[in-house]
Protein backbone atom coordinates (compact mmCIF):
# COMPACT_ATOMS: atom_id res chain seq x y z
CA UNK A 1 -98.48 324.30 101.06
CA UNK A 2 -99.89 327.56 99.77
CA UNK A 3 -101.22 330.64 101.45
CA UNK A 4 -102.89 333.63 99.82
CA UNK A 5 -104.17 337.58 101.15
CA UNK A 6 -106.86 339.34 99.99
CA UNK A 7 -107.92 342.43 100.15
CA UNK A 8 -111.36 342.39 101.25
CA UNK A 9 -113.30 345.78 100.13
CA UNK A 10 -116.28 346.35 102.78
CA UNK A 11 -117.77 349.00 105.31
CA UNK A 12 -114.48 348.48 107.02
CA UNK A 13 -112.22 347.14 104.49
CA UNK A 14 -109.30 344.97 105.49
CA UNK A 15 -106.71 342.09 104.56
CA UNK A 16 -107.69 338.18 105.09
CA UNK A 17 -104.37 336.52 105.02
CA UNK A 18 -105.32 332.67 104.60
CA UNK A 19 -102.59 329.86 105.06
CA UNK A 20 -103.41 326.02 103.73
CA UNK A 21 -103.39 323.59 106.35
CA UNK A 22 -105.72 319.91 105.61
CA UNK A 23 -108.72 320.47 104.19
CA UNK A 24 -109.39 324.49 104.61
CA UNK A 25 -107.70 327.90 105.22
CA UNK A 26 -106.60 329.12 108.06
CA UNK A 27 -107.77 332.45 108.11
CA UNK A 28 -106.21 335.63 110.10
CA UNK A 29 -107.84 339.48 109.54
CA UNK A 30 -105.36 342.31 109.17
CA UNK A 31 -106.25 345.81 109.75
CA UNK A 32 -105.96 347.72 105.90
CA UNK A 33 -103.45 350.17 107.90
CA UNK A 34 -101.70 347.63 110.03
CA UNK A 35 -100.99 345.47 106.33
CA UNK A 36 -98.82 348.31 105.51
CA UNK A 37 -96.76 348.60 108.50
CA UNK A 38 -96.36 344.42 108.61
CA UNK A 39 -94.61 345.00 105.08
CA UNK A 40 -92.25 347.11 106.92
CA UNK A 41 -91.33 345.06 109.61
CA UNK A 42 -93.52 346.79 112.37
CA UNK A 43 -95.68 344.08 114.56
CA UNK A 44 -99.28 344.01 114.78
CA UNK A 45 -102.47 342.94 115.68
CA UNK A 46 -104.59 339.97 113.87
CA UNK A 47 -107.95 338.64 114.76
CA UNK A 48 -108.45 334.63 113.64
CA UNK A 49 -111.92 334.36 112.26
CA UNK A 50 -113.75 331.66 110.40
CA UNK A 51 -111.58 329.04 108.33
CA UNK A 52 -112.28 329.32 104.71
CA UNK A 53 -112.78 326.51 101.73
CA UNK A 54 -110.01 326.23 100.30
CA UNK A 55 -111.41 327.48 96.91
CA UNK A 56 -110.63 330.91 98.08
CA UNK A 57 -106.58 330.28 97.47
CA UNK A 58 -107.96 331.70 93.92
CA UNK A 59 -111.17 333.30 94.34
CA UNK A 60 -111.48 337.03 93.09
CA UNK A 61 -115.00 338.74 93.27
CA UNK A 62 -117.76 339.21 95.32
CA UNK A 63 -118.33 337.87 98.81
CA UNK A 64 -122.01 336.42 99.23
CA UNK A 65 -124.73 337.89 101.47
CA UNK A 66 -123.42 341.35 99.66
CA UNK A 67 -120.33 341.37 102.25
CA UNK A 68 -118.33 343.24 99.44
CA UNK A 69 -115.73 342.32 97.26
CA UNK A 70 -112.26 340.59 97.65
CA UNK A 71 -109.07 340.60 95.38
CA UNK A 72 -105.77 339.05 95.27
CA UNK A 73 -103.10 340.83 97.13
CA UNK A 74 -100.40 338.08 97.59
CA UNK A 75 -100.04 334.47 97.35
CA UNK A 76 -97.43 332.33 96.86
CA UNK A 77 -95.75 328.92 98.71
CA UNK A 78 -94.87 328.23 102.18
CA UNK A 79 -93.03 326.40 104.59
CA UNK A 80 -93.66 325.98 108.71
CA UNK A 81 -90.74 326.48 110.38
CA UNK A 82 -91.58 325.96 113.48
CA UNK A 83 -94.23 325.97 116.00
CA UNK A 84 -95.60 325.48 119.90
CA UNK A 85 -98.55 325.66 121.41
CA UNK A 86 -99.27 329.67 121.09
CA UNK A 87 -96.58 330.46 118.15
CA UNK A 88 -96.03 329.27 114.40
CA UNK A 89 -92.94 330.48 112.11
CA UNK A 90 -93.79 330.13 108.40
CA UNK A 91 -91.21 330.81 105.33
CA UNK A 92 -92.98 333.07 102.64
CA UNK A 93 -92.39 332.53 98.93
CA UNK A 94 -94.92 334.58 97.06
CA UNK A 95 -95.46 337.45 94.81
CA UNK A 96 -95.27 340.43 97.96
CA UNK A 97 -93.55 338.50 100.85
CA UNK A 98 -90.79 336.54 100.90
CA UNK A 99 -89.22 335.46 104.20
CA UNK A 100 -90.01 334.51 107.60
CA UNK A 101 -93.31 335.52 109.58
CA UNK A 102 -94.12 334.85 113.39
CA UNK A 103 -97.65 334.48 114.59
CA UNK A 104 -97.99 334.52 118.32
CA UNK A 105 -101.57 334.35 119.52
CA UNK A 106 -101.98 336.96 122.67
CA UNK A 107 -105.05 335.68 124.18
CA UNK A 108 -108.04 334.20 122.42
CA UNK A 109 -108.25 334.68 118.71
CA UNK A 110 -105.60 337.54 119.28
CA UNK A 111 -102.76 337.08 118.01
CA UNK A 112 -99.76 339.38 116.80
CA UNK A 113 -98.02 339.23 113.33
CA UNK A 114 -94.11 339.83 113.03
CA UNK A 115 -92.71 339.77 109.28
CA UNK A 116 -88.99 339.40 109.28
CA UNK A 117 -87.30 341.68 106.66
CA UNK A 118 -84.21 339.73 106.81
């Protein structure tokens, strides 16, 4: 399965980090300061929002309804590791990340992102 991150340029630009799953992309938002300290191992906060067509696993350019413009930040392979009903580990194998990252949703669409430097 593939996943991919953009970086979406907007009002109040941010990351869309998008994960295949059958038929669309599941789709998480990332704060543009909070990508930065993910890299570095710090938790933090993610919002799910809308799935996406999976044509956006590729998709550089603008974002319709003039909603900016998004670009490739990271993509690459991955593999679930595990999961329950509030919690999913996934094995990275792209371009930025590589290695294990924990989504645990909080409440809602909350949900907090851990990124295992190993």
């Amino acid at each position: 399965m593939q996943y991919v991150i953009h970086y979406h340029e907007t009002s109040q630009s941010h990351y869309d980090f998008m994960i295949e799953r059958k038929g669309y992309l599941e789709t998480f938002r990332v704060g543009e300061r909070d990508m930065q300290r993910l890299m570095g191992g710090i938790i933090v906060d993610s919002v799910k929002i809308n799935d996406h067509r999976l044509d956006y696993l590729s998709y550089e350019g603008p974002v319709s309804c003039d909603r900016g413009c998004v670009r490739l930040f990271d993509s690459g392979e991955y593999a679930e590791k595990g999961s329950s009903d509030s919690s999913f580990i996934l094995l990275l194998n792209g371009t930025v990340f590589h290695g294990l990252i924990l989504f645990l949703r909080i409440k809602g669409n909350s949900y907090s992102m851990h990124y295992d430097l190993g």
